[in-house]
Protein backbone atom coordinates (compact mmCIF):
# COMPACT_ATOMS: atom_id res chain seq x y z
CA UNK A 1 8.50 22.74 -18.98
CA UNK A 2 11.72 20.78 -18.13
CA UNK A 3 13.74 19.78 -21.20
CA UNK A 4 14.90 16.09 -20.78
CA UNK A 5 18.61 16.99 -19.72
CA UNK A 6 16.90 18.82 -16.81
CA UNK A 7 14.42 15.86 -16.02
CA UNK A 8 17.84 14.03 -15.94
CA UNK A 9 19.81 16.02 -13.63
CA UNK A 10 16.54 16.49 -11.54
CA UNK A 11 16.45 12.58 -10.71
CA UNK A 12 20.39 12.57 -10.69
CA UNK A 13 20.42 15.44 -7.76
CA UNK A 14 17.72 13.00 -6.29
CA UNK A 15 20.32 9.90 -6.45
CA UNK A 16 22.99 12.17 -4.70
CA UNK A 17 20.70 12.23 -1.70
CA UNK A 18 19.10 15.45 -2.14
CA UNK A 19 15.39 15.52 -0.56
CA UNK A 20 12.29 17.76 -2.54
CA UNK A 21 11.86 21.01 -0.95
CA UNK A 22 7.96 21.50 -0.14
CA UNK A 23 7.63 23.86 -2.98
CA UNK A 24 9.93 21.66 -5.81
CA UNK A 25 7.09 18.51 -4.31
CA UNK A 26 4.18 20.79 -4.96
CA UNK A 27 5.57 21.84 -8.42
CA UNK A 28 5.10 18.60 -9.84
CA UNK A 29 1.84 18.35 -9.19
CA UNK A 30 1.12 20.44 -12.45
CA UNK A 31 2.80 18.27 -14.53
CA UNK A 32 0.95 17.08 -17.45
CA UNK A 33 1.14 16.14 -21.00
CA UNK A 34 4.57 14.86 -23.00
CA UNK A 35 6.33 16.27 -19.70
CA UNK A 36 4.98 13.52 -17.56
CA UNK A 37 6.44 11.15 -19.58
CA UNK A 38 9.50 12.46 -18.72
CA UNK A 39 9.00 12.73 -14.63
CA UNK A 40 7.93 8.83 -14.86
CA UNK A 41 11.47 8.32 -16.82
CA UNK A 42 12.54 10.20 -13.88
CA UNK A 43 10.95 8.00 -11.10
CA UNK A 44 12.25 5.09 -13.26
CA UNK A 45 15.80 6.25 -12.87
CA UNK A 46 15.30 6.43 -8.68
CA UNK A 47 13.51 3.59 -8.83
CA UNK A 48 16.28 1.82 -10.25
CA UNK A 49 19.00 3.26 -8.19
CA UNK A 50 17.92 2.88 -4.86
CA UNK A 51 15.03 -0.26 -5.60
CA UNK A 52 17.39 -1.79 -8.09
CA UNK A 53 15.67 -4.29 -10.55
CA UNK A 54 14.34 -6.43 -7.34
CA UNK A 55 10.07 -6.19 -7.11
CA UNK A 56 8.94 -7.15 -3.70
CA UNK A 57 6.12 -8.70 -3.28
CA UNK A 58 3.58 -9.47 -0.29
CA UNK A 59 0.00 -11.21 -0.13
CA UNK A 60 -2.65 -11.24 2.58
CA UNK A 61 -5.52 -12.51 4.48
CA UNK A 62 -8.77 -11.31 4.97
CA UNK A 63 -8.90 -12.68 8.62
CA UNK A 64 -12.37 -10.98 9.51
CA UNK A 65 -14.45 -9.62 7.19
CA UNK A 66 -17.18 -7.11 7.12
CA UNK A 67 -19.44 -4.79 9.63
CA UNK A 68 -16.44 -2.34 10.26
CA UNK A 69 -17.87 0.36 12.71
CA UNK A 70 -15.99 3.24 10.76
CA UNK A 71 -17.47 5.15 8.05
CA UNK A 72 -14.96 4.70 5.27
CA UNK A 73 -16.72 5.92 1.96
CA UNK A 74 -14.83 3.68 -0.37
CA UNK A 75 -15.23 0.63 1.90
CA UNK A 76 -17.27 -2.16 0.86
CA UNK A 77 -16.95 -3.18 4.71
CA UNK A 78 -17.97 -0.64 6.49
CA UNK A 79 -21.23 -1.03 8.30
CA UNK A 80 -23.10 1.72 6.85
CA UNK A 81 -22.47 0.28 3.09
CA UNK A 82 -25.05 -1.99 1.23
CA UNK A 83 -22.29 -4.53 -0.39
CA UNK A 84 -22.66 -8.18 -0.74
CA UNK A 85 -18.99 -8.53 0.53
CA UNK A 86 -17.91 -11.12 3.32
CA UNK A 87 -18.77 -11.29 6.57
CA UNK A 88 -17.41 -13.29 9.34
CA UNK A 89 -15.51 -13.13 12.71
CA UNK A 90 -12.11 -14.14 13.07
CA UNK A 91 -10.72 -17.16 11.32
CA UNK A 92 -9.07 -19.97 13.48
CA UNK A 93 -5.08 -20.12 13.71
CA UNK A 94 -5.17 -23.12 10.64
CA UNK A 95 -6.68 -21.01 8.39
CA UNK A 96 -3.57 -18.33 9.04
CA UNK A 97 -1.41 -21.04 9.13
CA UNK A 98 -2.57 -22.40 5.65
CA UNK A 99 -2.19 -19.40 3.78
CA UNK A 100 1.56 -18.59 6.13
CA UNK A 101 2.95 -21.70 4.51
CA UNK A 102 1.72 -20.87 1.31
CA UNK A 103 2.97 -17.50 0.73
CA UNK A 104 6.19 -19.41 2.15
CA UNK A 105 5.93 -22.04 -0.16
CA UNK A 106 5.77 -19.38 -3.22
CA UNK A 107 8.23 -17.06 -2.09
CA UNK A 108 6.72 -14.25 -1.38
CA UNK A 109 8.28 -11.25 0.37
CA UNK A 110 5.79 -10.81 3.06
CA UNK A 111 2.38 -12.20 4.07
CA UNK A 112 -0.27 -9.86 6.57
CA UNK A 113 -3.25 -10.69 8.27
CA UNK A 114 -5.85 -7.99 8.00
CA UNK A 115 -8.56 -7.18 9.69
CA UNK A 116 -11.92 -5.25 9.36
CA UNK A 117 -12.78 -2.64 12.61
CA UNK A 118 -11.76 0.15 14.02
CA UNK A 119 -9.46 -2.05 16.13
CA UNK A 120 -9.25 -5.88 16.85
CA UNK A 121 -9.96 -6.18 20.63
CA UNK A 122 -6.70 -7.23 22.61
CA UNK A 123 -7.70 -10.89 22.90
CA UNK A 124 -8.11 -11.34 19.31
CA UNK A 125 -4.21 -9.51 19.26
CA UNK A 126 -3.50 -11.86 21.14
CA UNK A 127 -4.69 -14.91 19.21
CA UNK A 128 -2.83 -13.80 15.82
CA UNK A 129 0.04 -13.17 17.98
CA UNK A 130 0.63 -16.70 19.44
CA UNK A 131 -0.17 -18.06 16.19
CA UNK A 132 2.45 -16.05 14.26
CA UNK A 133 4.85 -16.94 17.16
CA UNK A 134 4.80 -20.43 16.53
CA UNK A 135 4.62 -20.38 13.03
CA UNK A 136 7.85 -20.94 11.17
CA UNK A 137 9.07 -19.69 7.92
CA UNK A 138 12.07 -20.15 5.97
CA UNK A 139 11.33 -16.92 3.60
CA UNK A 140 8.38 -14.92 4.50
CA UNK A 141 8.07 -12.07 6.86
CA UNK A 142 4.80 -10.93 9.13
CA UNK A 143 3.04 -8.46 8.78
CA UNK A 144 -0.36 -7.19 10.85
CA UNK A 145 -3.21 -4.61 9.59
CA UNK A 146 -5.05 -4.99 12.60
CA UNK A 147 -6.48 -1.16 12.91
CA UNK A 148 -5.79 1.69 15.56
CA UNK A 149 -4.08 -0.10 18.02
CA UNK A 150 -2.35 0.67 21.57
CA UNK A 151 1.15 0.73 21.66
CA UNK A 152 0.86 -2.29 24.34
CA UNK A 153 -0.72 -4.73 21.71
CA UNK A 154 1.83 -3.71 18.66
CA UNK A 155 4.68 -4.58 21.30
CA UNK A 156 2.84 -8.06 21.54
CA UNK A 157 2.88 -8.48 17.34
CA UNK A 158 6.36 -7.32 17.50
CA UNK A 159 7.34 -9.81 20.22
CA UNK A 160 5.79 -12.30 18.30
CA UNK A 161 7.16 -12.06 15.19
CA UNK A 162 5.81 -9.30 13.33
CA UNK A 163 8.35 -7.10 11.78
CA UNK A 164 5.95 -4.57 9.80
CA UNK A 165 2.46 -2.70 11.28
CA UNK A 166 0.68 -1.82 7.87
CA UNK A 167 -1.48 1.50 8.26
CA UNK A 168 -2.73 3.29 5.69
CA UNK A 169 -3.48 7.23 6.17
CA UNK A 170 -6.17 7.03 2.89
CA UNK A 171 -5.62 10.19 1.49
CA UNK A 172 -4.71 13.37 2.35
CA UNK A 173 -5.08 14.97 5.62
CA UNK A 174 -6.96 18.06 3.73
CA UNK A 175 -9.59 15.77 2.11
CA UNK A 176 -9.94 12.93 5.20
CA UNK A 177 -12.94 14.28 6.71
CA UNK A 178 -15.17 13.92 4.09
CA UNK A 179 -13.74 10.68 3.62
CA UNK A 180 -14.44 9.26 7.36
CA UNK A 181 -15.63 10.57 10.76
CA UNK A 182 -15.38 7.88 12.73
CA UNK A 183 -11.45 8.81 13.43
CA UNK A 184 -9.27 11.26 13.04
CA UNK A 185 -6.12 11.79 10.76
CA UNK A 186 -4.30 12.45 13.86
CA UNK A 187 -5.27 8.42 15.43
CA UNK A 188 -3.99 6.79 12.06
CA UNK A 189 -0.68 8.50 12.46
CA UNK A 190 -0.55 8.00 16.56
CA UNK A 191 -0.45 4.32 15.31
CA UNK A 192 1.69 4.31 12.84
CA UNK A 193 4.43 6.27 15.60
CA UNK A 194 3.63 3.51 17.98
CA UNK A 195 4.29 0.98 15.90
CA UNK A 196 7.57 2.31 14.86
CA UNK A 197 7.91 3.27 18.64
CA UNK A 198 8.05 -0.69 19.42
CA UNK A 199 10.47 -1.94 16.81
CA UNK A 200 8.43 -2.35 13.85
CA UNK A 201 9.19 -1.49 10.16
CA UNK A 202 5.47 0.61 8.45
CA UNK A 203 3.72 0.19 5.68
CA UNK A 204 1.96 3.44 5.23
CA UNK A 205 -0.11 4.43 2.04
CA UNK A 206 -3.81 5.07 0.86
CA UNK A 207 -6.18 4.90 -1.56
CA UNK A 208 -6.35 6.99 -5.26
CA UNK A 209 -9.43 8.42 -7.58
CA UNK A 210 -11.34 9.12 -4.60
CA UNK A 211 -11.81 12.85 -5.31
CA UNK A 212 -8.30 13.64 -4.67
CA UNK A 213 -6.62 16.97 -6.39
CA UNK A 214 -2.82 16.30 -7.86
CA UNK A 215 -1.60 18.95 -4.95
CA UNK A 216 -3.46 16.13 -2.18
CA UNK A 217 -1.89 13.69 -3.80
CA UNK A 218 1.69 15.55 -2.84
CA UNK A 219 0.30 16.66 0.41
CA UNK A 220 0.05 13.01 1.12
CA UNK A 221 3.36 11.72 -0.16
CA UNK A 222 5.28 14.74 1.82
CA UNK A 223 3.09 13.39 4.86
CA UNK A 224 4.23 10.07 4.48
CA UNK A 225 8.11 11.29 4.06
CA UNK A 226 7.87 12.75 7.52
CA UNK A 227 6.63 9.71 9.12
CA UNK A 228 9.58 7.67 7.30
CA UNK A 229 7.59 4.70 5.81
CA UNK A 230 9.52 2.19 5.27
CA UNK A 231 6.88 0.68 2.03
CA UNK A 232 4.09 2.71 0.39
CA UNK A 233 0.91 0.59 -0.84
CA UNK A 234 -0.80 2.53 -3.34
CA UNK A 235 -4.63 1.39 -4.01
CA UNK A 236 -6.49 2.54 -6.85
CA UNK A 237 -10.16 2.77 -6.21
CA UNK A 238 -12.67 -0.05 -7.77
CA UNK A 239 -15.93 1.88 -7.47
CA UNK A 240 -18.18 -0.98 -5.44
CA UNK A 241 -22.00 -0.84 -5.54
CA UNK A 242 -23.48 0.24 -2.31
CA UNK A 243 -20.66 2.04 -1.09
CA UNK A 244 -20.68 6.13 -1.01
CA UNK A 245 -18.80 5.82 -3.89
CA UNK A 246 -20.06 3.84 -6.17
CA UNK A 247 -20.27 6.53 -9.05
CA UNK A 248 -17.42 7.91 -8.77
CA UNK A 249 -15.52 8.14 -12.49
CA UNK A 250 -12.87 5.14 -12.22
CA UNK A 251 -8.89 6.58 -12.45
CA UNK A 252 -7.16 6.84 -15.25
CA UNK A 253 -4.04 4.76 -16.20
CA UNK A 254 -2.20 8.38 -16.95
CA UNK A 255 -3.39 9.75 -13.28
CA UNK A 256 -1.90 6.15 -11.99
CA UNK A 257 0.92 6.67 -12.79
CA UNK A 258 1.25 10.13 -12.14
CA UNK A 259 0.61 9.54 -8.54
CA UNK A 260 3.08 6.56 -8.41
CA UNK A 261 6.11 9.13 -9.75
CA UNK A 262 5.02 11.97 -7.50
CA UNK A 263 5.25 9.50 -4.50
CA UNK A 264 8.59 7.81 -6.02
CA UNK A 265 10.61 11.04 -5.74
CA UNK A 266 9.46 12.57 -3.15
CA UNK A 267 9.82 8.80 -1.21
CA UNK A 268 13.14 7.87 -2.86
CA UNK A 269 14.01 5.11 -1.14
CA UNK A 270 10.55 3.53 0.20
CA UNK A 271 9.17 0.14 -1.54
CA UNK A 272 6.03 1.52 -2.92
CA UNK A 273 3.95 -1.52 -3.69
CA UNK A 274 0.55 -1.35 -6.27
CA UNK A 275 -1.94 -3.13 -4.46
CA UNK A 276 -5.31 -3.18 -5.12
CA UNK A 277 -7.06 -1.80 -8.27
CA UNK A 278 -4.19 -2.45 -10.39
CA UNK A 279 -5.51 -4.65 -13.01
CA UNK A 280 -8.95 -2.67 -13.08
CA UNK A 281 -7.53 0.70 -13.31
CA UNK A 282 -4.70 0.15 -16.20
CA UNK A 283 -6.16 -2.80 -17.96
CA UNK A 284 -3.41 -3.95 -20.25
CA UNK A 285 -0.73 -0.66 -19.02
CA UNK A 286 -0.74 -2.61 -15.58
CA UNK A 287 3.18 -3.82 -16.08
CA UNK A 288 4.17 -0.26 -16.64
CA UNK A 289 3.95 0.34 -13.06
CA UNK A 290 7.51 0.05 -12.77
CA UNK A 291 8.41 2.56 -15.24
CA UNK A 292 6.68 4.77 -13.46
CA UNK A 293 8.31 4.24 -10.04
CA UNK A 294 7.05 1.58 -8.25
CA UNK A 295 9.26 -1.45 -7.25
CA UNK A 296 6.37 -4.05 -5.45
CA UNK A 297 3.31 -5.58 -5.91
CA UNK A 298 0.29 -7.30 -3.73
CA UNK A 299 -0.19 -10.67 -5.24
CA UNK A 300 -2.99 -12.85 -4.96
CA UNK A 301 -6.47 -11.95 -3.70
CA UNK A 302 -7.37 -8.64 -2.33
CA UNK A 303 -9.93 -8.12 1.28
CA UNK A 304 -13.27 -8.41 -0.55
CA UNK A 305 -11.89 -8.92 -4.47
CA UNK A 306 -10.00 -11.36 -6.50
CA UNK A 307 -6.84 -10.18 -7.44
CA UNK A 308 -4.22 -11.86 -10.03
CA UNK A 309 -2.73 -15.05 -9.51
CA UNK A 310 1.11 -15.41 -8.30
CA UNK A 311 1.28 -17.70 -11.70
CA UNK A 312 0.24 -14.85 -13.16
CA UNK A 313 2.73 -12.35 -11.42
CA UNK A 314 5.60 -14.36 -11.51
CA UNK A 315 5.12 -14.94 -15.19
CA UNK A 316 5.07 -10.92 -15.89
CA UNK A 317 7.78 -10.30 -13.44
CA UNK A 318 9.51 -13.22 -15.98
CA UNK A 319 8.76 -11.38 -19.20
CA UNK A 320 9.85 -7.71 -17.70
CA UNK A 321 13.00 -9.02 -16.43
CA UNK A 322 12.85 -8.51 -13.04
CA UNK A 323 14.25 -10.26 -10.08
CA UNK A 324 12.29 -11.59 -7.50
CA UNK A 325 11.22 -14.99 -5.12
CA UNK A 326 8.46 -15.91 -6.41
CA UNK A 327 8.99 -19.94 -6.70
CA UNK A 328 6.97 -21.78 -9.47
């Protein structure tokens, strides 16, 4: 047990540019009890230092919905779950220009276009690229989920516009096959490489209360350091009827935050945004995400869910004091 002047110094030696060994990372995964209080004042502290008081924020669009070929056991899209979520092909360019302008229009940080499948086919690439190309914004940046693509169609996002290639890993690579089989571990980071390869800033993350151990949890965040994220999104799951995972016993609010201060010092200086699952998993503790390390959140509606309101947001962001562009 760390007294408080060492949970102090800890984050301080943090601040000074030191990086967690392996073993200090894995260390923390036993924390429990009052001393997690004191790792999330911790996280707070680098939060603060390197994040400042700023929250980013980003929204998206589901841009095709439903009958994923992968295997995903969380996923209300995937093919092999019995969900009464969306389903539809790609939307026409004036739907992804409507919501464009109106993430512009509010100020937020970043809008993305996601889409269900193993990976959009290169004409439909092509599509979201031409329309991002000629869309203008005066705030916003791009931002493409678009699956494991070739390094050939992530040049043709980048050319176009899109400055960030969000690719989640899930979870750890120790627990991913009994997550999927469709892929590997090895494809999602292959993509995330490429996309760095051709110019492009990553947003890299997964999803939490899956089945994960505390020491996964690390084994992810350390995996994540060595690809150099540039922003974490870190899901809680929403247990959805007819997916593999429908009973599975929700997350608690203390394990939320746990995760979010593991992944805060052991990512210093990422934006690690709390995306979906938020509300659902903290209830009423949801604004505390900050003191525990995270400095973003994913506004608006979620793939299959509905999410809070940027009204909503930018009136919390309000009351905590925080800086940020979301426009009333």
């Amino acid at each position: 047990m760390r007294s408080r002047k060492d949970w102090f110094r800890f984050a301080e030696s943090i601040m000074e540019g030191r990086s967690l060994s392996e073993s200090e990372a894995y260390e923390l995964a036993a924390v429990s009890g009052s001393d997690l209080s004191e790792m999330m004042a911790a996280a707070n502290a680098v939060r603060k230092f390197f994040r400042k008081d700023r929250v980013h924020t980003c929204t998206i669009l589901n841009a095709k919905s439903g009958k994923c070929s992968e295997n995903c056991r969380f996923c209300a899209q995937s093919h092999v779950a019995k969900t009464d979520s969306p389903v539809y092909g790609l939307v026409g360019e004036e739907v992804i220009y409507e919501h464009a302008f109106q993430a512009d229009a509010a100020g937020v940080d970043r809008f993305a276009v996601v889409t269900s499948g193993r990976a959009l086919p290169m004409a439909e690439v092509k599509k979201i690229a031409e329309t991002f190309a000629s869309q203008k914004s005066h705030h916003t940046c791009f931002c493409a989920s678009l699956g494991i693509l070739s390094k050939e169609a992530l040049k043709i996002l980048f050319d176009a516009g899109v400055t960030r290639y969000h690719h989640n890993l899930e979870t750890a690579r120790s627990l991913f096959p009994e997550i999927c089989t469709t892929h590997t571990y090895d494809e999602r980071i292959q993509t995330v490489k490429d996309a760095k390869d051709v110019g492009m800033s990553v947003c890299v993350g997964g999803i939490f209360g899956i089945g994960e151990t505390d020491e996964q949890v690390v084994e992810m965040a350390l995996e994540i350091r060595s690809l150099e994220a540039d922003a974490i999104p870190v899901n809680f799951l929403l247990p959805v009827p007819g997916t593999a995972m429908e009973n599975q016993k929700r997350i608690s609010p203390e394990r939320c935050f746990k995760v979010l201060s593991l992944f805060r010092l052991i990512n210093p200086k990422a934006e690690i945004l709390v995306c979906g699952g938020r509300e659902s998993a903290l209830g009423e503790l949801h604004p505390l995400i900050f003191s525990a390390g995270a400095s973003g959140i994913m506004t608006g509606n979620y793939l299959t869910r509905t999410g809070r309101t940027l009204s909503a947001d930018r009136k919390m962001l309000n009351d905590l004091g925080f800086s940020h562009s979301l426009n009333a």
